[in-house]
Protein backbone atom coordinates (compact mmCIF):
# COMPACT_ATOMS: atom_id res chain seq x y z
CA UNK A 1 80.42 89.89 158.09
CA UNK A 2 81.32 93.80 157.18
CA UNK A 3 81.38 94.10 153.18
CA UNK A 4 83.25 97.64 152.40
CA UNK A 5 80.90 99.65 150.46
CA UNK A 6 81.56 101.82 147.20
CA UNK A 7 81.56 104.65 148.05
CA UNK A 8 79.48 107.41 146.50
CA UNK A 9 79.95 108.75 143.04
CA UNK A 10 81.09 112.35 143.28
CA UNK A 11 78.83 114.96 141.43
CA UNK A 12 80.09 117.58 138.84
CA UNK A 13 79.46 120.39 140.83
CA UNK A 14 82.95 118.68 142.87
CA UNK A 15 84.96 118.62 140.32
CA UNK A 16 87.84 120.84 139.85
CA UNK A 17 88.14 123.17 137.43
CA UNK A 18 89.80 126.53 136.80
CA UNK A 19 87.96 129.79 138.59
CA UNK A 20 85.50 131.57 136.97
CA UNK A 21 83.69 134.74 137.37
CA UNK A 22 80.09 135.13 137.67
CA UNK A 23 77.41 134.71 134.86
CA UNK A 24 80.24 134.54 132.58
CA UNK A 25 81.70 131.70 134.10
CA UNK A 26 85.27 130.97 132.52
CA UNK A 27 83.99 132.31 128.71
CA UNK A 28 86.25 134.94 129.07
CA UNK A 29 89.22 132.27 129.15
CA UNK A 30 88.02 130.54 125.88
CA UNK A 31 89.89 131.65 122.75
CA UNK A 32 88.63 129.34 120.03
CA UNK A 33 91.71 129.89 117.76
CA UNK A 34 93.78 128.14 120.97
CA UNK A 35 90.62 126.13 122.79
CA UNK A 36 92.92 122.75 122.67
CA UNK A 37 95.99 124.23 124.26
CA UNK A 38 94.14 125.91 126.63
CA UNK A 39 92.05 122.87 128.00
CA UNK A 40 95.19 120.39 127.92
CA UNK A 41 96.84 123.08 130.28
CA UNK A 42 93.77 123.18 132.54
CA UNK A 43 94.09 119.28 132.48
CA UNK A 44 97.68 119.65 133.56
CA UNK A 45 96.75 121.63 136.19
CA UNK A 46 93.49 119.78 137.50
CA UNK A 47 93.91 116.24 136.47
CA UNK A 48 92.07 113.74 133.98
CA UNK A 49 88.76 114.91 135.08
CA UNK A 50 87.84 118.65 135.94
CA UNK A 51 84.73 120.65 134.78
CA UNK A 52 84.42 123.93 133.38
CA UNK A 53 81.78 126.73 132.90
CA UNK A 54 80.57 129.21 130.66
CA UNK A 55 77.24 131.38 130.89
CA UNK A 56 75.64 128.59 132.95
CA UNK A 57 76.05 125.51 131.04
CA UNK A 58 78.78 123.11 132.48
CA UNK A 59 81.58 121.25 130.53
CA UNK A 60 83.28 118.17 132.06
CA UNK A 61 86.79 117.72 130.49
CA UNK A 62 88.56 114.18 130.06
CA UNK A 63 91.98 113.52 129.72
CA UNK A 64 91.89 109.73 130.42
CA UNK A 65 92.64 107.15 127.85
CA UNK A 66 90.46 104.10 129.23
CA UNK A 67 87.29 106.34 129.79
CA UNK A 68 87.76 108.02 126.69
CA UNK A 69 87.94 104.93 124.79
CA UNK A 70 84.93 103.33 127.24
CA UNK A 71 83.15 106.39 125.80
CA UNK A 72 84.03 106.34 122.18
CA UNK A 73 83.00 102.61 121.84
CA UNK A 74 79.38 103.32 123.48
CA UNK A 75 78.19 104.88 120.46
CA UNK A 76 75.93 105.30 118.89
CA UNK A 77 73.74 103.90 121.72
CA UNK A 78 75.18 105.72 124.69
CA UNK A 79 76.35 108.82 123.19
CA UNK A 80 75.65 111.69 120.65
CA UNK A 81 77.28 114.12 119.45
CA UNK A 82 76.53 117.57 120.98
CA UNK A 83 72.72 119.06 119.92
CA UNK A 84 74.21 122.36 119.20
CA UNK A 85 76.45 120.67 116.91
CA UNK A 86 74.02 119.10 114.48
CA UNK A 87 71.56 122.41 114.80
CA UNK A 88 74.66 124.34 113.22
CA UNK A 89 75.60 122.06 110.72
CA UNK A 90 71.59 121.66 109.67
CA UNK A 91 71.82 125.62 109.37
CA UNK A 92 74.02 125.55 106.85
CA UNK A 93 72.33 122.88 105.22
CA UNK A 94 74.80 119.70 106.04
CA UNK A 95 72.93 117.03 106.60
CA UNK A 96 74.58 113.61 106.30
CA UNK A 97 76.90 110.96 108.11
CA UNK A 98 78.52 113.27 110.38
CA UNK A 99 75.91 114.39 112.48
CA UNK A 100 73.57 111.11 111.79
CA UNK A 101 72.40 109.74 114.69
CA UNK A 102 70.96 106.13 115.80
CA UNK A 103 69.02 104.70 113.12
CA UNK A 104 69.93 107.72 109.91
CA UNK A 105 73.59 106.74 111.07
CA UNK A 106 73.51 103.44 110.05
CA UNK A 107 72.16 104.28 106.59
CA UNK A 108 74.88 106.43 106.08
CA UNK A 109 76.94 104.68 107.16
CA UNK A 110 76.65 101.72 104.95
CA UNK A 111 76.98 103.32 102.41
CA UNK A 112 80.37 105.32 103.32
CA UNK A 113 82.03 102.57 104.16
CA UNK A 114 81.38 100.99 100.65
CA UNK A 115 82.69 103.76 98.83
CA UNK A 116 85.79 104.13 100.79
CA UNK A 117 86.80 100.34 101.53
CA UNK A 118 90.30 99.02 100.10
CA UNK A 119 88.66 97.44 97.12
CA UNK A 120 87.30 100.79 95.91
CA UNK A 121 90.45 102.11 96.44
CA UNK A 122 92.29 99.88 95.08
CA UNK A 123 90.07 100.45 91.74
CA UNK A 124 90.56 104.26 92.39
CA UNK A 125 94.38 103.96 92.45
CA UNK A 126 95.29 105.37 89.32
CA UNK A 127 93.41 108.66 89.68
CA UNK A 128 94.92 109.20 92.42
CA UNK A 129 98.59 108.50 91.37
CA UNK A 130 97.18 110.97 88.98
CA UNK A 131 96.49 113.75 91.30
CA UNK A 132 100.16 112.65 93.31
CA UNK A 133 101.62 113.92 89.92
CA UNK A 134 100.13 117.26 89.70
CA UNK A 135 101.31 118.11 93.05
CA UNK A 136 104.81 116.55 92.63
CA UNK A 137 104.50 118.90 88.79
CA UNK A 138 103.58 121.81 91.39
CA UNK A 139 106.28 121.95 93.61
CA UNK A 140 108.83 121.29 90.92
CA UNK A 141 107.87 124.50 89.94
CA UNK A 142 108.52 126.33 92.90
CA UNK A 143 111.68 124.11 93.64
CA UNK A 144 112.90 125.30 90.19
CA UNK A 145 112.02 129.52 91.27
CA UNK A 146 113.57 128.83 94.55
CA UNK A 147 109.96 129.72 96.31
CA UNK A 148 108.36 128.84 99.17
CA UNK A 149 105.81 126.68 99.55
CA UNK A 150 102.41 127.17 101.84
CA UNK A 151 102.74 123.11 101.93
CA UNK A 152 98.54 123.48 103.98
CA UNK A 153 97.43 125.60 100.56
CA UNK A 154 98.96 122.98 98.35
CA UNK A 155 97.84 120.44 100.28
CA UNK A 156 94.14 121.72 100.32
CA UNK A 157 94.10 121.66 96.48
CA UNK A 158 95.29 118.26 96.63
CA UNK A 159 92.75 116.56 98.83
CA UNK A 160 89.87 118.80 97.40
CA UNK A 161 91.05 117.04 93.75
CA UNK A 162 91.07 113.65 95.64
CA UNK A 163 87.88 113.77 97.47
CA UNK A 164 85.88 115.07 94.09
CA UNK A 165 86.99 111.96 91.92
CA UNK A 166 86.71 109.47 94.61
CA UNK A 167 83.68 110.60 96.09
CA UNK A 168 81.65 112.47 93.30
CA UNK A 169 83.14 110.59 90.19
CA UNK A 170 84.32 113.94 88.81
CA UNK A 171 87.49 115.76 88.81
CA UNK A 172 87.58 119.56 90.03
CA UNK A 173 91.69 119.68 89.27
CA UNK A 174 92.17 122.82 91.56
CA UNK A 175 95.76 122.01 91.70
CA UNK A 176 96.23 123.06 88.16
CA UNK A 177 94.07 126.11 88.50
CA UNK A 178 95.27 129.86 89.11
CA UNK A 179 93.07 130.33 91.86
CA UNK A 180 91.79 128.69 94.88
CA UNK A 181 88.05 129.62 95.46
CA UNK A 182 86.42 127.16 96.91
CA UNK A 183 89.52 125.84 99.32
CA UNK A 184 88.84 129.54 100.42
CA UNK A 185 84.91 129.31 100.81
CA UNK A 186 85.22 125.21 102.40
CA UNK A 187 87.70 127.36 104.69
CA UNK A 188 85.07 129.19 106.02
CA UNK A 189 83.00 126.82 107.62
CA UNK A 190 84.97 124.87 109.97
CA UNK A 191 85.73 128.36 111.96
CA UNK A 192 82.30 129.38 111.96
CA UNK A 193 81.65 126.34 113.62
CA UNK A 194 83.59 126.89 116.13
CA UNK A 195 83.01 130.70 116.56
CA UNK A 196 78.71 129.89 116.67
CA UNK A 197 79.49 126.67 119.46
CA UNK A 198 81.30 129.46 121.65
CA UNK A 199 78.83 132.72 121.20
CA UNK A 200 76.85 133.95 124.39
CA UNK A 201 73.60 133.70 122.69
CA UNK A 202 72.81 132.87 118.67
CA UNK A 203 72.62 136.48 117.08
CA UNK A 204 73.06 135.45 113.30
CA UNK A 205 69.72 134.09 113.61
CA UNK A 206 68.20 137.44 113.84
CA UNK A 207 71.11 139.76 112.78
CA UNK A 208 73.94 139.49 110.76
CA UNK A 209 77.35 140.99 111.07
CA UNK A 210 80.14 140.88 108.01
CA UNK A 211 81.69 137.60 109.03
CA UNK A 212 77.80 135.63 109.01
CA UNK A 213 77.39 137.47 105.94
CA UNK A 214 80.75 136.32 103.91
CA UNK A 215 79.77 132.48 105.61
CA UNK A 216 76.70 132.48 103.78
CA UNK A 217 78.21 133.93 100.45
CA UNK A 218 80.78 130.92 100.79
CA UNK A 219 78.28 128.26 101.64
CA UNK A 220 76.17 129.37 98.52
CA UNK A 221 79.46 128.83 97.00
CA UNK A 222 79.66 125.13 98.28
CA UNK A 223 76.25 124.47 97.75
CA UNK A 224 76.21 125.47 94.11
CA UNK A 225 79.32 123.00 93.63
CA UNK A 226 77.82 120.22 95.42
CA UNK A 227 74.63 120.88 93.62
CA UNK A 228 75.92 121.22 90.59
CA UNK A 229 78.16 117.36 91.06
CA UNK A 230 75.05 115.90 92.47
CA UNK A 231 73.12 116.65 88.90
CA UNK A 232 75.89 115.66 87.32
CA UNK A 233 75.50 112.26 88.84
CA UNK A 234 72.38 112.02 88.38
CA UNK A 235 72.85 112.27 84.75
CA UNK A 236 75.42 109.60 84.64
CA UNK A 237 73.13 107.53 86.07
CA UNK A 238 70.52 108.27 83.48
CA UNK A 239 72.95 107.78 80.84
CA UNK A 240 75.13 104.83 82.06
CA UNK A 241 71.78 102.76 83.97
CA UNK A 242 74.29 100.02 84.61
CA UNK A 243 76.06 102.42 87.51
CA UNK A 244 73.11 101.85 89.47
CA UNK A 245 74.09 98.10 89.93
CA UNK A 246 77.24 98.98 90.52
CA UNK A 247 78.57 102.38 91.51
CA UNK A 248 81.67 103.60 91.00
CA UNK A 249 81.58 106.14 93.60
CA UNK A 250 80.22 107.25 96.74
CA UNK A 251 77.22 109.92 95.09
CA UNK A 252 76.42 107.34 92.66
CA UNK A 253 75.33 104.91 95.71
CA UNK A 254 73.27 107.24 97.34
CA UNK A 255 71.69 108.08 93.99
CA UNK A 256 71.14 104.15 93.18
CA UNK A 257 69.72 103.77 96.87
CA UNK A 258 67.47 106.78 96.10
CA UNK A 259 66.44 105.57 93.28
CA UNK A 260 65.64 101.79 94.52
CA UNK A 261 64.05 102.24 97.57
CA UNK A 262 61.41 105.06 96.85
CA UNK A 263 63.54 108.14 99.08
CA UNK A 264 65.87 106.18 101.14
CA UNK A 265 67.69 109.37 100.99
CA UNK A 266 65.85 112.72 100.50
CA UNK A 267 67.54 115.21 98.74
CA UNK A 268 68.73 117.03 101.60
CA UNK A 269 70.65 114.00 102.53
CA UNK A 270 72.04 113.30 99.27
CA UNK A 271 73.51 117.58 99.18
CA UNK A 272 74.59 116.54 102.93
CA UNK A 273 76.35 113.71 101.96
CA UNK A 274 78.26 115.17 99.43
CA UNK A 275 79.17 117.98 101.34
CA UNK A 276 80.43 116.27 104.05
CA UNK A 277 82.82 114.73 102.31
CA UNK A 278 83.75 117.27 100.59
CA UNK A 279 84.86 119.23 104.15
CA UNK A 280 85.62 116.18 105.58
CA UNK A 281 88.07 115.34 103.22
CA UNK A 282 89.67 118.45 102.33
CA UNK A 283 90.74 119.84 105.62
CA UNK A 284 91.46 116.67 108.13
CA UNK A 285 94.17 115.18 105.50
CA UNK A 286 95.71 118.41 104.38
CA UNK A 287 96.50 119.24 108.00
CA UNK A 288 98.01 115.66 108.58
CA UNK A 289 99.94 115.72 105.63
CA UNK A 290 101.09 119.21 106.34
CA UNK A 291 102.05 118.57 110.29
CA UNK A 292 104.23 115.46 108.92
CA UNK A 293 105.92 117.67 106.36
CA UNK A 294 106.85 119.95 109.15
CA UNK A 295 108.15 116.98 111.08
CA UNK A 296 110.33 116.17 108.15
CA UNK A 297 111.41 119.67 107.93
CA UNK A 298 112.54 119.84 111.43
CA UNK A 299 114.29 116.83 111.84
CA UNK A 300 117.08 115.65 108.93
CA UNK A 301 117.59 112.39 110.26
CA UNK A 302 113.89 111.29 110.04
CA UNK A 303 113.73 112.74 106.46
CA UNK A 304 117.04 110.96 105.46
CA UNK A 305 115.43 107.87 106.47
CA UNK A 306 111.98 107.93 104.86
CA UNK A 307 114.39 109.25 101.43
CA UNK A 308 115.94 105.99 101.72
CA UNK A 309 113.34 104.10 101.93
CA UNK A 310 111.46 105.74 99.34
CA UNK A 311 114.50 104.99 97.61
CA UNK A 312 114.21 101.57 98.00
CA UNK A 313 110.40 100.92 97.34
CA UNK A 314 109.78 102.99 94.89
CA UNK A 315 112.89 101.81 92.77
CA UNK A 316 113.35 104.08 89.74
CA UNK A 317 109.84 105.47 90.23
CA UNK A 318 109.32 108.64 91.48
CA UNK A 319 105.87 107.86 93.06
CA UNK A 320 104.13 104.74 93.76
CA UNK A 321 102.85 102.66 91.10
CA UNK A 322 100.62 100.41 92.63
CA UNK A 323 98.02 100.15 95.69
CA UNK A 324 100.93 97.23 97.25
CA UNK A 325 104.09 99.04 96.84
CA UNK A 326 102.37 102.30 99.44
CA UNK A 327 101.96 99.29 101.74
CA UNK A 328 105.53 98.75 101.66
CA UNK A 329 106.24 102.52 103.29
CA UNK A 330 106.76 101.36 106.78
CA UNK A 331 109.00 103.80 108.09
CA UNK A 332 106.62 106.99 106.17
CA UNK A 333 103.87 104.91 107.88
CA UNK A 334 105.53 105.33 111.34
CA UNK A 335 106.56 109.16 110.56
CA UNK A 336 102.85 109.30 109.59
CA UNK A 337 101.85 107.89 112.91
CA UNK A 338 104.38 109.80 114.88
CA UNK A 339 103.35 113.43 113.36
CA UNK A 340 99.30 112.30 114.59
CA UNK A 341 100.35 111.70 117.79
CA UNK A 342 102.37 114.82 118.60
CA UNK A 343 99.93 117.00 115.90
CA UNK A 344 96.10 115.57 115.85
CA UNK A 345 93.90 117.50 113.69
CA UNK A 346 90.97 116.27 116.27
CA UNK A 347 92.89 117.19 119.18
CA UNK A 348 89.85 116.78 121.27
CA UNK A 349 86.08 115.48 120.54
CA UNK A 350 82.76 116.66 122.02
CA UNK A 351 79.69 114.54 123.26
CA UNK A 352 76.97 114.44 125.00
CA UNK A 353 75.69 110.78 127.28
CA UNK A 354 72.30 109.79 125.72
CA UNK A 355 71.65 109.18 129.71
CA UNK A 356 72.93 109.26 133.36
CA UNK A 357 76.12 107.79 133.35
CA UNK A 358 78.75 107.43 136.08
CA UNK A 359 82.41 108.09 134.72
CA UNK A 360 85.85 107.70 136.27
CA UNK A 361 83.77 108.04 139.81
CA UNK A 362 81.83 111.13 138.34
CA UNK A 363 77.66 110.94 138.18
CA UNK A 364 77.47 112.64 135.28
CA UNK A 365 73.73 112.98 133.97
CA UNK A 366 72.18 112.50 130.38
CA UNK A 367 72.96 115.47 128.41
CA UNK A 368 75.84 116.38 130.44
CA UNK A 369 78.80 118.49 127.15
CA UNK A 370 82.05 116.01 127.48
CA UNK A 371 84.95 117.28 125.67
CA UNK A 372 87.46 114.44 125.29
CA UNK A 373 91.26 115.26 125.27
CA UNK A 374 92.16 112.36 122.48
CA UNK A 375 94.98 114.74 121.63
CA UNK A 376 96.26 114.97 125.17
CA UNK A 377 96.55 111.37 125.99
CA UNK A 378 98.37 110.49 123.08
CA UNK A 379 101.49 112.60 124.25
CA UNK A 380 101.35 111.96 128.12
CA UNK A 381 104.70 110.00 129.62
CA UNK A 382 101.95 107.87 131.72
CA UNK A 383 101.05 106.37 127.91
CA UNK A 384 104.25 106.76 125.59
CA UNK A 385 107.57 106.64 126.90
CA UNK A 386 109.90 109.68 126.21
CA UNK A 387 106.67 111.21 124.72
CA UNK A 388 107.87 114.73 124.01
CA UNK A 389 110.48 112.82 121.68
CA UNK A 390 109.56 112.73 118.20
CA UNK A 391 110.45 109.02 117.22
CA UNK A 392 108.72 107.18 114.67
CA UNK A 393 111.00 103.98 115.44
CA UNK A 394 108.58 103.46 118.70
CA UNK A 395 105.84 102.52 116.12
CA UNK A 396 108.50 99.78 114.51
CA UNK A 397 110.12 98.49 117.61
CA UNK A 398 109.36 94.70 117.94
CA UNK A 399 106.03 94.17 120.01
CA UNK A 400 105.94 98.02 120.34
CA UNK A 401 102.12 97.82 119.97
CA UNK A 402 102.17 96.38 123.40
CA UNK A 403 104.98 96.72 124.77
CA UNK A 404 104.99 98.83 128.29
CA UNK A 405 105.29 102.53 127.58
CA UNK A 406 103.74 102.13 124.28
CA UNK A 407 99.53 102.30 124.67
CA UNK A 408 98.03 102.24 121.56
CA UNK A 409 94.62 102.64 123.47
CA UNK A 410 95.89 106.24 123.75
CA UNK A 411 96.30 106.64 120.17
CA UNK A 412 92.66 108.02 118.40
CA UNK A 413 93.39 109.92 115.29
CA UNK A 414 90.24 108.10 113.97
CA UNK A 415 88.12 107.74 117.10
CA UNK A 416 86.97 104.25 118.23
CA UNK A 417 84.48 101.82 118.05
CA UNK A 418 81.53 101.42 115.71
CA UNK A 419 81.70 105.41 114.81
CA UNK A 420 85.65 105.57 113.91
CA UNK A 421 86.14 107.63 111.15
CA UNK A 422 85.31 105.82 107.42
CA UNK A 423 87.97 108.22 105.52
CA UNK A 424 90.49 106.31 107.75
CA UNK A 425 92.04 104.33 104.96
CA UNK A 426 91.81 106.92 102.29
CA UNK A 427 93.68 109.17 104.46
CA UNK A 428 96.77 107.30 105.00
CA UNK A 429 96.98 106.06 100.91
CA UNK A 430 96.62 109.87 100.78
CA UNK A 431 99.00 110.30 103.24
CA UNK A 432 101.89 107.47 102.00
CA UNK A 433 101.18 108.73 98.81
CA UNK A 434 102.64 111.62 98.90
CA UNK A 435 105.42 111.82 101.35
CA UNK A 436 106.78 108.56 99.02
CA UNK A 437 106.71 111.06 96.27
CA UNK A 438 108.06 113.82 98.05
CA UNK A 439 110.93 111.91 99.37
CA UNK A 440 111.67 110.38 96.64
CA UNK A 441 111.83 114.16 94.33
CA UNK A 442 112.45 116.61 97.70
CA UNK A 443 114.59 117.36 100.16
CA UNK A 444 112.43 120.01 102.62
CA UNK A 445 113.46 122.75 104.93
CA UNK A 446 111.76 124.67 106.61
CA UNK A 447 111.66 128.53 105.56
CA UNK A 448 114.05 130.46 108.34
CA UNK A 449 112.86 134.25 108.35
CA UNK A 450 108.79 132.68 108.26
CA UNK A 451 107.13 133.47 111.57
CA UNK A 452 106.76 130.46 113.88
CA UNK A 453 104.77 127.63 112.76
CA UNK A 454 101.78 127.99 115.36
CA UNK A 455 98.40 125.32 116.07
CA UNK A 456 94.84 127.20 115.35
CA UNK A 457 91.89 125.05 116.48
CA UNK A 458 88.98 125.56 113.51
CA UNK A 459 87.10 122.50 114.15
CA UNK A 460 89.69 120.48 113.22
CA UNK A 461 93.55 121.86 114.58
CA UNK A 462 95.41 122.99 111.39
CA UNK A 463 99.19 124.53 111.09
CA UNK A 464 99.58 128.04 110.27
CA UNK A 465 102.68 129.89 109.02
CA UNK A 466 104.00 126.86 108.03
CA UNK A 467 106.04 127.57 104.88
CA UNK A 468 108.84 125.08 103.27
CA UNK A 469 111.45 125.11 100.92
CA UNK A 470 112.05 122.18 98.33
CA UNK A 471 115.22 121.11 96.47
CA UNK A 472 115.35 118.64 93.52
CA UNK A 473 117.22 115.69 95.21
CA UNK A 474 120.38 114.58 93.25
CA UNK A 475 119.65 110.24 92.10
């Protein structure tokens, strides 16, 4: 009896993939500022799986939901994040959850996902209704001049304020301060980043031009702040012994575990920590908060409906008052989910298989760079349908979680399995938070003679030139 047998796993070397030249390879096509755009139009062109080169080293590109998400949910065990990745981030002295691996994952791990769990942020509530009412003070101020606003500068302040109380247990209130320092020095490091993963060979580790030299005046600037909110922590504890049973905050935890299990955490770690979170949180939120402002600017009828039903949840209120009533923002929720699928600030991730692996009919071995077009998938027809539309009612529509033409396995704006993103919860009470309150105060329009709003890819995919106008709303 004749059994048909598989056939062979192509290699990478078949793939397609745009043209190159040699030595260079297709470098010269890379523009970090527009890297996403550029490899979703490849994957137009070449389909869910092509490859890519650049000085030598090959890069196999995935624009496939179900191997994405096959991938995402084999980590830790089957894959890492890429080795040039954590070497950067250890250069400029970040060493903590992000790029944790295997074992020092967990640890962190733990520990993040106690400080930002729905209890804790339940408890944290009122700071940050707080915080919600510095911003709403803000832009009444530049409603009242008739000015515009840079809604990703204000925005920055905001979740800079956040992060520091929830995470460090202190409040930096850079929304109330003239300047914006060290939004403009955490601004610096995403970039670089980016700008170090693309270079031909590593030259700032034996010269340094003007642009390494203003990154390392700006991370001395971070470090000094983390530093200094990590000793005042410790203090705290010193003072207040009883935090140690039960912290109130993330830095307080790592300090208690410290403390109880002779270096659980060496210091390194505990500056790492805290200045992960302290990127982490200021730039992925401000973007997503920004991109659904935009959203609201451009289309009237969306913002007329999340106004009403700020309206109607928020009462007389003019934010929310509670933790329950920001769960009662389902349409804001949908905008919310709407603006992450059309705008994701991770509009593509980057691993690396801890061993040989075969995907989508590829032998791909251990090691192999896999950039994975999360971004991409979520606005393909094959996934949503109509998915150019902007329609937050798809995200409302009775059984539109499974419904055909709806694929919510397409949807990653906080990865997948074991390693999805811990913030996840503390970015959409951010997120409900304030597009309740600006409903409820606003009307927003976007500013006419402003250049176009355009994407720039800085680690995470931000909005630039995008500049609003608000008007008191008449109630």
């Amino acid at each position: 009896m004749h059994t048909a047998s598989r056939p062979p796993a192509r290699t990478i070397a078949q793939l397609p993939g745009p043209r190159g030249v040699p030595l260079l390879g297709n470098l010269l096509q890379l523009d970090a500022g527009r890297l996403h755009l550029i490899l979703e139009q490849w994957a137009r062109e070449f389909g869910p799986i092509f490859a890519f080169r650049a000085l030598g080293r090959t890069v196999v590109v995935i624009a496939d939901a179900e191997l994405i998400q096959r991938i995402l949910r084999d980590r830790p065990e089957g894959y890492r994040r890429r080795t040039i990745m954590r070497e950067l981030m250890l250069e400029l002295g970040i060493d903590g959850l992000f790029n944790a691996e295997g074992a020092d994952w967990r640890r962190h791990r733990k520990l993040a996902m106690r400080a930002l769990n729905t209890t804790h942020l339940r408890d944290f509530f009122g700071r940050l209704e707080q915080v919600t009412a510095r911003l709403q003070r803000r832009w009444e101020r530049a409603a009242r001049a008739g000015s515009r606003v840079d809604a990703q500068r204000d925005l920055t302040r905001f979740t800079v304020d956040v992060t520091s109380g929830l995470v460090f247990g202190y409040d930096l209130n850079t929304l109330e301060q003239p300047a914006d320092a060290i939004q403009q020095h955490l601004g610096k490091v995403f970039p670089a980043l980016v700008r170090r993963m693309l270079a031909p060979v590593k030259y700032w580790r034996y010269v340094k031009l003007p642009v390494d030299r203003e990154l390392d005046a700006a991370v001395a600037e971070v470090h000094k702040l983390a530093g200094d909110l990590v000793a005042r922590a410790r203090a705290r504890l010193e003072r207040e012994p009883h935090r140690r049973a039960r912290p109130e905050n993330m830095l307080d935890a790592i300090l208690a575990a410290q403390g109880a299990d002779g270096g659980a955490f060496s210091d390194r770690e505990v500056l790492g920590n805290a200045l992960t979170m302290l990127l982490a949180g200021e730039d992925t939120t401000a973007n997503t908060i920004s991109w659904v402002m935009h959203f609201l600017a451009a289309y009237p009828d969306v913002q007329a409906k999340a106004q009403a039903e700020a309206d109607r949840v928020l009462g007389s209120a003019e934010r929310p008052a509670d933790y329950p009533s920001t769960e009662a923002l389902a349409y804001i929720d949908a905008v919310a989910h709407e603006a992450m699928r059309h705008r994701p600030v991770a509009p593509f991730l980057a691993f690396q298989p801890n061993q040989d692996v075969e995907l989508g009919g590829v032998a791909v071995p251990a090691g192999t760079i896999l950039y994975l077009l999360t971004g991409k998938v979520a606005h393909d027809d094959a996934n949503f349908s109509d998915a150019q539309a902007f329609r937050p009612e798809r995200w409302l529509e009775e059984s539109g979680r499974s419904r055909p033409g709806h694929d919510t396995q397409a949807f990653m704006p906080f990865g997948a399995g074991a390693r999805f993103c811990p913030g996840r919860h503390l970015a959409m009470l951010e997120i409900r938070m304030v597009i309740a309150m600006l409903c409820r105060n606003f009307a927003v329009a976007p500013v006419t003679d402003a250049p176009p709003v355009q994407e720039v890819f800085s680690f995470t995919m931000r909005p630039e030139n995008l500049f609003v106008t608000l008007h008191p709303r008449r109630r």
